[in-house]
PDB file of N, CA and C in Angstrom:
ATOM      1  N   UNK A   1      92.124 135.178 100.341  1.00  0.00           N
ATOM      2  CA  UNK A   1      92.931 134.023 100.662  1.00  0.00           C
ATOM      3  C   UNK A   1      92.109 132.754 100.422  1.00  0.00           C
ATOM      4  N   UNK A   2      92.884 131.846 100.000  1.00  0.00           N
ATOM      5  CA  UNK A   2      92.053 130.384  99.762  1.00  0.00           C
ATOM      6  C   UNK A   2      91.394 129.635 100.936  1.00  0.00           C
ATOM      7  N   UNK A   3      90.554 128.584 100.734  1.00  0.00           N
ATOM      8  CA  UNK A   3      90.241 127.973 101.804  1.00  0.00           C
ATOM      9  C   UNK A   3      91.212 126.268 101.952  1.00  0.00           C
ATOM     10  N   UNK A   4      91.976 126.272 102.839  1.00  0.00           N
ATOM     11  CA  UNK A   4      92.403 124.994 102.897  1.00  0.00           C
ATOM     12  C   UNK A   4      92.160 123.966 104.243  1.00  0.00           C
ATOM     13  N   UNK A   5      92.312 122.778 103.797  1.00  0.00           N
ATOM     14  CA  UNK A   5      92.544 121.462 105.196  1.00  0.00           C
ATOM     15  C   UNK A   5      93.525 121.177 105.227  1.00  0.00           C
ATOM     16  N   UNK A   6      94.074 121.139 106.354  1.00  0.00           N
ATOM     17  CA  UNK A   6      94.763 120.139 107.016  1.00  0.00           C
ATOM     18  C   UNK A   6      94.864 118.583 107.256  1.00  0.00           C
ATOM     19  N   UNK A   7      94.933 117.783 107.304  1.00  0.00           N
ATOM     20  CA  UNK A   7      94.929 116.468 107.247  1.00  0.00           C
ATOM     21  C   UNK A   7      95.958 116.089 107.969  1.00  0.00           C
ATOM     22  N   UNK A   8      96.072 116.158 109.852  1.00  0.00           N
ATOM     23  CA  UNK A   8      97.242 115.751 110.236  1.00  0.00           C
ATOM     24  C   UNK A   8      97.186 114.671 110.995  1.00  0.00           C
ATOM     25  N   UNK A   9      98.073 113.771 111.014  1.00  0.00           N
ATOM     26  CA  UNK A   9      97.819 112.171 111.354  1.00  0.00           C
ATOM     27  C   UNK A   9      99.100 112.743 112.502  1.00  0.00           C
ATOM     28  N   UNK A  10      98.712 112.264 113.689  1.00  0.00           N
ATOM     29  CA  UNK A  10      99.986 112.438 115.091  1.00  0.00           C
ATOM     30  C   UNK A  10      99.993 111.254 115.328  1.00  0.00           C
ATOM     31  N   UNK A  11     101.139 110.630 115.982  1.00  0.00           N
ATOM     32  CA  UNK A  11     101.630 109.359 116.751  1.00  0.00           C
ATOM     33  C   UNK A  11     100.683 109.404 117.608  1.00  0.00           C
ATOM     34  N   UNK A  12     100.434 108.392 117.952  1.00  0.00           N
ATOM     35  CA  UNK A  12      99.460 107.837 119.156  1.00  0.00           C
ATOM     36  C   UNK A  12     100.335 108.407 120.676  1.00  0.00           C
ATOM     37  N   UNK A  13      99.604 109.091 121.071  1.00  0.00           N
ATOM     38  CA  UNK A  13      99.825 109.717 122.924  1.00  0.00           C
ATOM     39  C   UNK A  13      99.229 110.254 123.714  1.00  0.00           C
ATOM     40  N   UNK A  14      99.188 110.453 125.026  1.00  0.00           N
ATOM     41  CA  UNK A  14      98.683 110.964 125.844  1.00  0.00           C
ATOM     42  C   UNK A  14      97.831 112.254 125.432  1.00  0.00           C
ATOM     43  N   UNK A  15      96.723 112.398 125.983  1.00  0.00           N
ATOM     44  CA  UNK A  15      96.517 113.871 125.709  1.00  0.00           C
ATOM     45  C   UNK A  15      96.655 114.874 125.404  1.00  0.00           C
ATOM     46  N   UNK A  16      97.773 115.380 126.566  1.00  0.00           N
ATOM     47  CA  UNK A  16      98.329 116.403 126.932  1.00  0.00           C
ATOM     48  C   UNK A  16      99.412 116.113 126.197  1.00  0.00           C
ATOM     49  N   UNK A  17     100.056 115.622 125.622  1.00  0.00           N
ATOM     50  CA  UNK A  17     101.344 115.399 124.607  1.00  0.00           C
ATOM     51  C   UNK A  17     100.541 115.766 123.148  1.00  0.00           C
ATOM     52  N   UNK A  18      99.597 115.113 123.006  1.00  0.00           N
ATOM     53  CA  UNK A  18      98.876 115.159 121.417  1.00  0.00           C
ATOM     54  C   UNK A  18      97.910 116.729 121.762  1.00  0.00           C
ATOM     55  N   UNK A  19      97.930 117.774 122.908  1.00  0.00           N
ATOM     56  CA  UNK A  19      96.904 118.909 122.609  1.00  0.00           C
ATOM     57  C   UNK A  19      98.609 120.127 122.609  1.00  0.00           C
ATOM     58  N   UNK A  20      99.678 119.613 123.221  1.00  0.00           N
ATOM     59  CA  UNK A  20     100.873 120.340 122.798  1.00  0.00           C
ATOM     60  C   UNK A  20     100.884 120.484 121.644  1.00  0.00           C
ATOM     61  N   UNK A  21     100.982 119.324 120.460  1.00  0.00           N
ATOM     62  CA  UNK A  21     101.081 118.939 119.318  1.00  0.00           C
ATOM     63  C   UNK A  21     100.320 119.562 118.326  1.00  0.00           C
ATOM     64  N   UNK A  22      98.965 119.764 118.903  1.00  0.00           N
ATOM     65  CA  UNK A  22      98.093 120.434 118.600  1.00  0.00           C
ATOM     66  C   UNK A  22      98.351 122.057 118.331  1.00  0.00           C
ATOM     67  N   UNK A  23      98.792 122.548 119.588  1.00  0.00           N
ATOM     68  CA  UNK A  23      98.618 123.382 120.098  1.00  0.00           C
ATOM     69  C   UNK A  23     100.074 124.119 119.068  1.00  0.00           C
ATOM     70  N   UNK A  24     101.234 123.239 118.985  1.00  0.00           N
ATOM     71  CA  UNK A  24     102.408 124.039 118.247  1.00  0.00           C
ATOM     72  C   UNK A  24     102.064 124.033 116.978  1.00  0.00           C
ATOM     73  N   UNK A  25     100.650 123.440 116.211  1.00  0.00           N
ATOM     74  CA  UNK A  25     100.564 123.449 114.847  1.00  0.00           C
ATOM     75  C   UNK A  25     100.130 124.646 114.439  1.00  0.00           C
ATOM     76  N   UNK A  26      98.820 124.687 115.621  1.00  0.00           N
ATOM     77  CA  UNK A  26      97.928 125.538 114.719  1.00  0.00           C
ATOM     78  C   UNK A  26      98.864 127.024 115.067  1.00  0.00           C
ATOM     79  N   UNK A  27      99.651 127.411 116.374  1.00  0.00           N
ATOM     80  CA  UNK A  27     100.575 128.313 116.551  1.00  0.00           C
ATOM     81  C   UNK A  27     101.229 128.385 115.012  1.00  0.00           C
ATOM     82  N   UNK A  28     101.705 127.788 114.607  1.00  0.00           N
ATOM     83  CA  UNK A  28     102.767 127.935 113.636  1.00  0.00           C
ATOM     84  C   UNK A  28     101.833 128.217 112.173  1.00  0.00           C
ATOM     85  N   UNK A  29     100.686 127.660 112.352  1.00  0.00           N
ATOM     86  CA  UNK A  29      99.728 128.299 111.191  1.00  0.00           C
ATOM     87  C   UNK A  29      99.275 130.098 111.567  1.00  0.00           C
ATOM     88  N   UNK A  30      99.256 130.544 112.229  1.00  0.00           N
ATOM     89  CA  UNK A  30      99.215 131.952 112.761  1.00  0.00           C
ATOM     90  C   UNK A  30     100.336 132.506 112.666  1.00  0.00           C
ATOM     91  N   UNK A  31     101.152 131.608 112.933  1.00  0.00           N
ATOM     92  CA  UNK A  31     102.686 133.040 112.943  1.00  0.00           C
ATOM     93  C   UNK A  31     102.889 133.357 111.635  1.00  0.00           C
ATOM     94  N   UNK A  32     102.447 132.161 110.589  1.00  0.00           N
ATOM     95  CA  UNK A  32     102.776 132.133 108.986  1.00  0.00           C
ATOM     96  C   UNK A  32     101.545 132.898 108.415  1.00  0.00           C
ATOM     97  N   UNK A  33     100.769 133.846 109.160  1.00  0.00           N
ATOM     98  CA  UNK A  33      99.671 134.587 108.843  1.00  0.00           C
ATOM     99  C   UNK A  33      98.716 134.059 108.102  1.00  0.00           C
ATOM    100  N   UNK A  34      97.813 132.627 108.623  1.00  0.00           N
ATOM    101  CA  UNK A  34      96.764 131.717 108.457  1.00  0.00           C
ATOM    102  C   UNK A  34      95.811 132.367 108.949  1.00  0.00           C
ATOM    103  N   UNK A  35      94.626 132.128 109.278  1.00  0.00           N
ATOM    104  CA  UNK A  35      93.689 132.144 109.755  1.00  0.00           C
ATOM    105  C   UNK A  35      92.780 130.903 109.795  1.00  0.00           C
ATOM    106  N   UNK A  36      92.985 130.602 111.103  1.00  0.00           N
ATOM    107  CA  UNK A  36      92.441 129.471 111.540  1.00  0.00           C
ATOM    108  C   UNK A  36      90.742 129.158 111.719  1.00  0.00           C
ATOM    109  N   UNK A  37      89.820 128.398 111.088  1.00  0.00           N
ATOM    110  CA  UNK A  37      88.562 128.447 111.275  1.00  0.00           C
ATOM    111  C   UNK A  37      88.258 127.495 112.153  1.00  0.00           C
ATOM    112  N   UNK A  38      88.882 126.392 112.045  1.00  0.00           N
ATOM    113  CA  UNK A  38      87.799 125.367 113.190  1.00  0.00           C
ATOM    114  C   UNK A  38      88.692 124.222 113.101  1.00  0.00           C
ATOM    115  N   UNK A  39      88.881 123.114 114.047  1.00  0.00           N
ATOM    116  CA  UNK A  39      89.644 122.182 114.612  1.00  0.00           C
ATOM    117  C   UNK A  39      88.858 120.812 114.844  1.00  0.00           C
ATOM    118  N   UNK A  40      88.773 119.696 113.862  1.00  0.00           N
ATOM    119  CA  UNK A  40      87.988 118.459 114.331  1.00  0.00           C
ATOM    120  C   UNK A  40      89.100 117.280 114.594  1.00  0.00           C
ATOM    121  N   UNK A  41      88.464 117.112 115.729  1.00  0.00           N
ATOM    122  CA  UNK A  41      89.223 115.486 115.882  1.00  0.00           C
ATOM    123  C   UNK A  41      88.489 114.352 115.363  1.00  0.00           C
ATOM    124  N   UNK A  42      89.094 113.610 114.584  1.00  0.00           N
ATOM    125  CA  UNK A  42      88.389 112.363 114.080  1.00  0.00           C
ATOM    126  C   UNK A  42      88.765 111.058 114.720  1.00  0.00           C
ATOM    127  N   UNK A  43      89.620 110.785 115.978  1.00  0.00           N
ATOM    128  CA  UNK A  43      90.107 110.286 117.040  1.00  0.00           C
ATOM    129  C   UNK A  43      91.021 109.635 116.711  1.00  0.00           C
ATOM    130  N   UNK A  44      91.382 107.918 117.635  1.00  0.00           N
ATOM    131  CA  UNK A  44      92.677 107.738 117.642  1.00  0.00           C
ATOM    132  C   UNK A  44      91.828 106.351 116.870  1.00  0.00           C
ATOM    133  N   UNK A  45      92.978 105.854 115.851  1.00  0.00           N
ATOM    134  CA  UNK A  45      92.939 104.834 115.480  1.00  0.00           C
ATOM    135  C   UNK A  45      93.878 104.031 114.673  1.00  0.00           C
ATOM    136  N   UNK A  46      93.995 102.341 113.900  1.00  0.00           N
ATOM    137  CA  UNK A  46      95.018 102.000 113.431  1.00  0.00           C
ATOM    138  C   UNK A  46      95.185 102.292 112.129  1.00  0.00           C
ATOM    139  N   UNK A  47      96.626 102.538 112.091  1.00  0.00           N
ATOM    140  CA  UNK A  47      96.805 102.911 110.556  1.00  0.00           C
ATOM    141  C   UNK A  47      96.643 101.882 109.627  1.00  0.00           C
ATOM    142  N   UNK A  48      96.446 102.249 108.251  1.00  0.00           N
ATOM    143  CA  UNK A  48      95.920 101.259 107.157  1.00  0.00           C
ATOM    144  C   UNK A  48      97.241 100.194 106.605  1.00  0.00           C
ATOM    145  N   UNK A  49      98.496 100.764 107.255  1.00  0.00           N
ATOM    146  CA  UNK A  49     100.066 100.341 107.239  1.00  0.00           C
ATOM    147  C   UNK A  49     100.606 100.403 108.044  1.00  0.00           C
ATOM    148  N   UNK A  50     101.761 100.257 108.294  1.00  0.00           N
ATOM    149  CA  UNK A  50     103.158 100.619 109.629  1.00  0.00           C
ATOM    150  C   UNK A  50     103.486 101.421 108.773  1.00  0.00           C
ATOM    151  N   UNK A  51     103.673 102.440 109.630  1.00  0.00           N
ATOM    152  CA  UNK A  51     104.551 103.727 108.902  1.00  0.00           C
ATOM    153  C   UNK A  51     105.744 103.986 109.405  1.00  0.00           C
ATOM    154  N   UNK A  52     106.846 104.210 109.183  1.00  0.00           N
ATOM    155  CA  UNK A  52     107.857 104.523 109.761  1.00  0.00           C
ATOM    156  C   UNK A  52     108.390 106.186 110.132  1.00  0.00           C
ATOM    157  N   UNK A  53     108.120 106.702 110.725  1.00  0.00           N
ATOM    158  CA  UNK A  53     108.913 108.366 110.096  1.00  0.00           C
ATOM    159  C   UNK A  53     109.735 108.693 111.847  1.00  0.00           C
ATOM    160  N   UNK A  54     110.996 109.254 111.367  1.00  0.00           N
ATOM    161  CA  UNK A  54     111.889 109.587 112.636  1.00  0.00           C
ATOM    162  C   UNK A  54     112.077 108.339 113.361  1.00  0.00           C
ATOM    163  N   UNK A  55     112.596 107.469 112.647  1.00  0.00           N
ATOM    164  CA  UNK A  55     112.810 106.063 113.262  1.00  0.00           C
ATOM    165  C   UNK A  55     112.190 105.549 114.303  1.00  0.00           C
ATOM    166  N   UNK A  56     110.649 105.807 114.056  1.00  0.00           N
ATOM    167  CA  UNK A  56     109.918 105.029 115.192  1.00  0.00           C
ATOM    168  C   UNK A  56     108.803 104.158 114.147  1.00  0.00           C
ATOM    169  N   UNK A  57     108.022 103.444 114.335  1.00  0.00           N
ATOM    170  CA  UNK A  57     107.318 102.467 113.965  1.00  0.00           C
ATOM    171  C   UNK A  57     105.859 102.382 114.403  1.00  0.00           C
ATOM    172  N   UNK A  58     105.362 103.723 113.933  1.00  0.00           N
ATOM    173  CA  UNK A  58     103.748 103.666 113.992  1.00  0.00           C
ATOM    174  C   UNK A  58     102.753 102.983 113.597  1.00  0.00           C
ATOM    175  N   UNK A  59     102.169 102.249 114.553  1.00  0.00           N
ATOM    176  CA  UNK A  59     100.595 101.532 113.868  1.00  0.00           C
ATOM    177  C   UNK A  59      99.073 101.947 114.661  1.00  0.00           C
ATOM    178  N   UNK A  60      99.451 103.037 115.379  1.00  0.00           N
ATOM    179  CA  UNK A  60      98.043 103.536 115.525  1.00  0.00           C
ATOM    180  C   UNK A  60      98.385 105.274 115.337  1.00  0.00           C
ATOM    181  N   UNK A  61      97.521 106.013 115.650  1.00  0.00           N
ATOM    182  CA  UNK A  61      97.441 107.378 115.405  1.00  0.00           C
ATOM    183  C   UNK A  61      96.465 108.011 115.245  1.00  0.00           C
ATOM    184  N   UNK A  62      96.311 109.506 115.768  1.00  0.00           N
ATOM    185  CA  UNK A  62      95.311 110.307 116.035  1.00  0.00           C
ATOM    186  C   UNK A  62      95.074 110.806 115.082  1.00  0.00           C
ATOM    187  N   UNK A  63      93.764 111.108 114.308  1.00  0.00           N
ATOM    188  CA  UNK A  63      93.662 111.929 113.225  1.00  0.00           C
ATOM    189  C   UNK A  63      92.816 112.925 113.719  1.00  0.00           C
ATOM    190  N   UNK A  64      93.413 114.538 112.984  1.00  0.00           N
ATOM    191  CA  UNK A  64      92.876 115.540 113.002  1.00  0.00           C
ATOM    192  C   UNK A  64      92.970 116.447 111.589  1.00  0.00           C
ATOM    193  N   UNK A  65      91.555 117.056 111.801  1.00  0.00           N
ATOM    194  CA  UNK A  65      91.410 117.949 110.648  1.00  0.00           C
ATOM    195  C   UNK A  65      91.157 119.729 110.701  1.00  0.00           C
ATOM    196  N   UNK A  66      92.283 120.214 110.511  1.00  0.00           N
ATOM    197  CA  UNK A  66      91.901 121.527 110.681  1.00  0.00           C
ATOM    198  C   UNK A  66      91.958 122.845 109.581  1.00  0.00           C
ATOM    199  N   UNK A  67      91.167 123.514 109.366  1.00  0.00           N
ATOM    200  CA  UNK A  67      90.221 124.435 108.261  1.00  0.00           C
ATOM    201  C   UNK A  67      91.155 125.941 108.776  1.00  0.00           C
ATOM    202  N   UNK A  68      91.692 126.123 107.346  1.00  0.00           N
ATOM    203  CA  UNK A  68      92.041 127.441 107.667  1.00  0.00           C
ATOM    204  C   UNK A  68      92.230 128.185 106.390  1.00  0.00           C
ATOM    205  N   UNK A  69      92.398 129.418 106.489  1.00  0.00           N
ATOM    206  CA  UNK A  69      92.330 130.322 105.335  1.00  0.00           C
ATOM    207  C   UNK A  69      93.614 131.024 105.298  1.00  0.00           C
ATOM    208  N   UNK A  70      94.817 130.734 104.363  1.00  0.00           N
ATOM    209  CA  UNK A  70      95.920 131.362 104.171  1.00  0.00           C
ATOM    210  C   UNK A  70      96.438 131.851 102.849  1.00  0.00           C
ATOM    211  N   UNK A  71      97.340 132.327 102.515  1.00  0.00           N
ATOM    212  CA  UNK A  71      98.058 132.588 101.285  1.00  0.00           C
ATOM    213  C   UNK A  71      98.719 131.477 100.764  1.00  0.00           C
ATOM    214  N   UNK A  72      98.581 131.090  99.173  1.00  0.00           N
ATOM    215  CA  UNK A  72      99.344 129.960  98.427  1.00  0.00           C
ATOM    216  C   UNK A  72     100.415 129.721  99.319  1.00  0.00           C
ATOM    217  N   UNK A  73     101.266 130.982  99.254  1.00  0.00           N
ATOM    218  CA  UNK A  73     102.552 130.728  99.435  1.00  0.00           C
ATOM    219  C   UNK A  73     103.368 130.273 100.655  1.00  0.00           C
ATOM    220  N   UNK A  74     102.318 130.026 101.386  1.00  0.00           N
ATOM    221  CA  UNK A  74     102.780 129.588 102.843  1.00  0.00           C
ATOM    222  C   UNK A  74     102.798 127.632 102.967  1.00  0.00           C
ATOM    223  N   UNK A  75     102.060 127.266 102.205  1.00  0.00           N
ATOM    224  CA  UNK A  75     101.696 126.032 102.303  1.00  0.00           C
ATOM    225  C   UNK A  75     102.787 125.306 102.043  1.00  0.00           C
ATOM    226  N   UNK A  76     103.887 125.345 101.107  1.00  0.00           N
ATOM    227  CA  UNK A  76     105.133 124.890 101.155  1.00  0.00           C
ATOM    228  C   UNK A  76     105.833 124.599 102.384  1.00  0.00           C
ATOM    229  N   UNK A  77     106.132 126.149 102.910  1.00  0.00           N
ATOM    230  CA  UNK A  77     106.588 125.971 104.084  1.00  0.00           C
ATOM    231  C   UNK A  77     105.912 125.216 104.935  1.00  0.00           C
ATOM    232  N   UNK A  78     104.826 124.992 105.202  1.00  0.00           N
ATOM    233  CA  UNK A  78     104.440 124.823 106.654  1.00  0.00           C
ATOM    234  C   UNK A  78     104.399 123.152 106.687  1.00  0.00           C
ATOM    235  N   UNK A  79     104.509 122.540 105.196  1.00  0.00           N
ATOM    236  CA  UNK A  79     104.543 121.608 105.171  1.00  0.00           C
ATOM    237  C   UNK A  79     105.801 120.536 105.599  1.00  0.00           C
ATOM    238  N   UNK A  80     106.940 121.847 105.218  1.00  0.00           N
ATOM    239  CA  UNK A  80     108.549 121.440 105.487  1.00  0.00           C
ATOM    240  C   UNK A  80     108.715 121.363 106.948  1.00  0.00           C
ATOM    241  N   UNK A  81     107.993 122.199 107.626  1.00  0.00           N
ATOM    242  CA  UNK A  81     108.038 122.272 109.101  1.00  0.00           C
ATOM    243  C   UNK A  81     107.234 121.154 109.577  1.00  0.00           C
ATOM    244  N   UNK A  82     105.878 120.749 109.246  1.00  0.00           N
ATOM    245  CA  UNK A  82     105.636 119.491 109.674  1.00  0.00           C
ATOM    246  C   UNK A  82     106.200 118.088 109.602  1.00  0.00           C
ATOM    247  N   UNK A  83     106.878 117.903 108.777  1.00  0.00           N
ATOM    248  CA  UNK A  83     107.459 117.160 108.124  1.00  0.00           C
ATOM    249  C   UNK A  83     108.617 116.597 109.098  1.00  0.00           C
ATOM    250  N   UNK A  84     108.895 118.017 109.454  1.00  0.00           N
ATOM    251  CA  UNK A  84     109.940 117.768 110.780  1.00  0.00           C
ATOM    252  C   UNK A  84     109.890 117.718 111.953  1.00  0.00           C
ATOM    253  N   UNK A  85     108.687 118.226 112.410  1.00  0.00           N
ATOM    254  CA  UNK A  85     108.259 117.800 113.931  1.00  0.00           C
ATOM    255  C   UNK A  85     107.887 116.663 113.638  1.00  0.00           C
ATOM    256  N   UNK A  86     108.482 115.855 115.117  1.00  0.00           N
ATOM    257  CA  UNK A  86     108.825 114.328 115.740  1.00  0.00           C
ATOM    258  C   UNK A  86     107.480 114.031 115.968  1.00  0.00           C
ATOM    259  N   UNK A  87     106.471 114.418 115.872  1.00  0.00           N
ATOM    260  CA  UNK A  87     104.807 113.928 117.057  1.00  0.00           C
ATOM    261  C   UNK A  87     104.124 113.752 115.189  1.00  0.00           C
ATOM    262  N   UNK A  88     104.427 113.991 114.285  1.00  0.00           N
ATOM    263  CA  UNK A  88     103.924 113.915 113.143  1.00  0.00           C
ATOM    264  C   UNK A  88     103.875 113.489 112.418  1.00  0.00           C
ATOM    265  N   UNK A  89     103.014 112.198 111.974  1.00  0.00           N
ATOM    266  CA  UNK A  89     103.565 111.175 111.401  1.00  0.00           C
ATOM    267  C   UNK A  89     103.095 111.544 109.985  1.00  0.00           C
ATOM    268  N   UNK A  90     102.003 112.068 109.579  1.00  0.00           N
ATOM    269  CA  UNK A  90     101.582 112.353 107.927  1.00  0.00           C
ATOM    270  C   UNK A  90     100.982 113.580 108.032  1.00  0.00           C
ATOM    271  N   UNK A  91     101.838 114.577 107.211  1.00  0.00           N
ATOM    272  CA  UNK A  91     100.356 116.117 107.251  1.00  0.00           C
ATOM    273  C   UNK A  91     100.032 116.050 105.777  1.00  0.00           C
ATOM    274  N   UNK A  92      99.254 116.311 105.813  1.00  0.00           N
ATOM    275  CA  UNK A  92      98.401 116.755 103.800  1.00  0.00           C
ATOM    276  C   UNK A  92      97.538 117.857 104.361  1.00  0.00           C
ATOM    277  N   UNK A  93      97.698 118.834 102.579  1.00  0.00           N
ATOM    278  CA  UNK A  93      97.258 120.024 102.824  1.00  0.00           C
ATOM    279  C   UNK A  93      96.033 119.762 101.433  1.00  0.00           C
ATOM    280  N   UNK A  94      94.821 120.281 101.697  1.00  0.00           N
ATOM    281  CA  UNK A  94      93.952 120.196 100.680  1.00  0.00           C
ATOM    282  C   UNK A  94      93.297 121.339 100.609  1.00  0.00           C
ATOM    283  N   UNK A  95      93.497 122.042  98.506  1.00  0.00           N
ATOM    284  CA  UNK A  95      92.543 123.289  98.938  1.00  0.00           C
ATOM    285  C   UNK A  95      91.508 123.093  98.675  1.00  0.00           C
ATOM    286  N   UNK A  96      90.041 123.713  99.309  1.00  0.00           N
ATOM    287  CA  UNK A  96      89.068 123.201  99.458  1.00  0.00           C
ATOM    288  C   UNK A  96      87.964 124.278  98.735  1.00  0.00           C
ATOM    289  N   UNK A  97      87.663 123.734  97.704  1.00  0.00           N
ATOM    290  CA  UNK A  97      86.718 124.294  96.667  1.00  0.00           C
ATOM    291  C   UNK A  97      85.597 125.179  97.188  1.00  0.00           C
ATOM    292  N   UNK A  98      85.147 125.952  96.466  1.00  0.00           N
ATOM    293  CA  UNK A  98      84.218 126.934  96.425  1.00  0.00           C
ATOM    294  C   UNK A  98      82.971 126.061  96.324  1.00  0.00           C
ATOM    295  N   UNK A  99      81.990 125.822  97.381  1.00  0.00           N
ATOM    296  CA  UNK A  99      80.593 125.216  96.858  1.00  0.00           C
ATOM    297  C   UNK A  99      79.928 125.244  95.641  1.00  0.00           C
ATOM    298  N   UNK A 100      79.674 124.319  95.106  1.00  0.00           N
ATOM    299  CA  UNK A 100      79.364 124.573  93.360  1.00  0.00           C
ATOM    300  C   UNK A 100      77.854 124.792  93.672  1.00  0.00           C
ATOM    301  N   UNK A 101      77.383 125.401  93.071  1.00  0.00           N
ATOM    302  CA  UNK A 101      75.811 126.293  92.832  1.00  0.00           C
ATOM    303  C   UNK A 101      75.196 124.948  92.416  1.00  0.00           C
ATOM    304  N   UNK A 102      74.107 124.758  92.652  1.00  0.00           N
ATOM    305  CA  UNK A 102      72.909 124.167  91.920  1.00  0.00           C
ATOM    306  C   UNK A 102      72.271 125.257  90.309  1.00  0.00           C
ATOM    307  N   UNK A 103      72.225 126.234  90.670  1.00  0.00           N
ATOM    308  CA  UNK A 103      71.875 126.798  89.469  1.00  0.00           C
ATOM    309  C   UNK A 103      72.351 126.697  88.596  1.00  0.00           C
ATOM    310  N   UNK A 104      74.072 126.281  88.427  1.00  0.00           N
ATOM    311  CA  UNK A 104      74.452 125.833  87.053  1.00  0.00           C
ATOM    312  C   UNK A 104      74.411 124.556  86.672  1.00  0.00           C
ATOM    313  N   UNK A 105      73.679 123.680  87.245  1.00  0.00           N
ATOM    314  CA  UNK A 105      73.497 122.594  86.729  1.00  0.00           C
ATOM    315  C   UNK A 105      72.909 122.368  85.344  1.00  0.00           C
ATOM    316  N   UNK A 106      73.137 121.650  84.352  1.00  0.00           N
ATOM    317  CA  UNK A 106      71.936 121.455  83.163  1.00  0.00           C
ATOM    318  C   UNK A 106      71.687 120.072  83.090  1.00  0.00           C
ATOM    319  N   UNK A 107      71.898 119.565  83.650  1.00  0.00           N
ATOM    320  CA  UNK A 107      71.264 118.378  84.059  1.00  0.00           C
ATOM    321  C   UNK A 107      69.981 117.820  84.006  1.00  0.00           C
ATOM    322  N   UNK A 108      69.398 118.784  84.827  1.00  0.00           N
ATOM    323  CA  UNK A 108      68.169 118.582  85.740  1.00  0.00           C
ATOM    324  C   UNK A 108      66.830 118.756  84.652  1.00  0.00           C
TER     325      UNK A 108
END
């Protein structure tokens, strides 16, 4: 299975509202048979725009990044599902390359 990120930007909230949020993502990356590696918060801050999504009017927001290992074919979906939960203002999915060797360099 590939290695991918997450890139999910949540509305600015309470804790316990943004570790729910949390908490129904990475769920829904497991039920879609992911495998989840590790969870960083990069904290709360203002967005680079006003964003609009589900007729509310975001200008700050929590960013989080989370590492997981799934099948191509899930990433569609899971994106359609974020897309539609209300606490979610931007998800991006990135697949995340194989470390490139120093030994093939010819550079050097």
């Amino acid at each position: 299975m590939p290695r991918y990120e997450l890139a999910l930007v949540l509305k600015a909230m309470k804790r316990p509202e943004t570790a729910a949020a949390l908490r129904r993502t990475v769920e829904t990356l497991m039920e879609k048979g992911a495998v989840v590696r590790g969870l960083e918060n990069l904290g709360e801050r203002m967005l680079p725009y006003k964003i609009t999504k589900h007729n509310e009017k975001h200008e700050r927001a929590a960013y989080f990044l989370v590492d997981f290992y799934a099948a191509p074919s899930i990433v569609t979906g899971l994106l359609d599902h974020l897309n539609r939960d209300v606490d979610v203002v931007r998800p991006g999915v990135l697949k995340k390359d194989k470390e490139v060797s120093s030994q093939n360099c010819c550079g050097s």
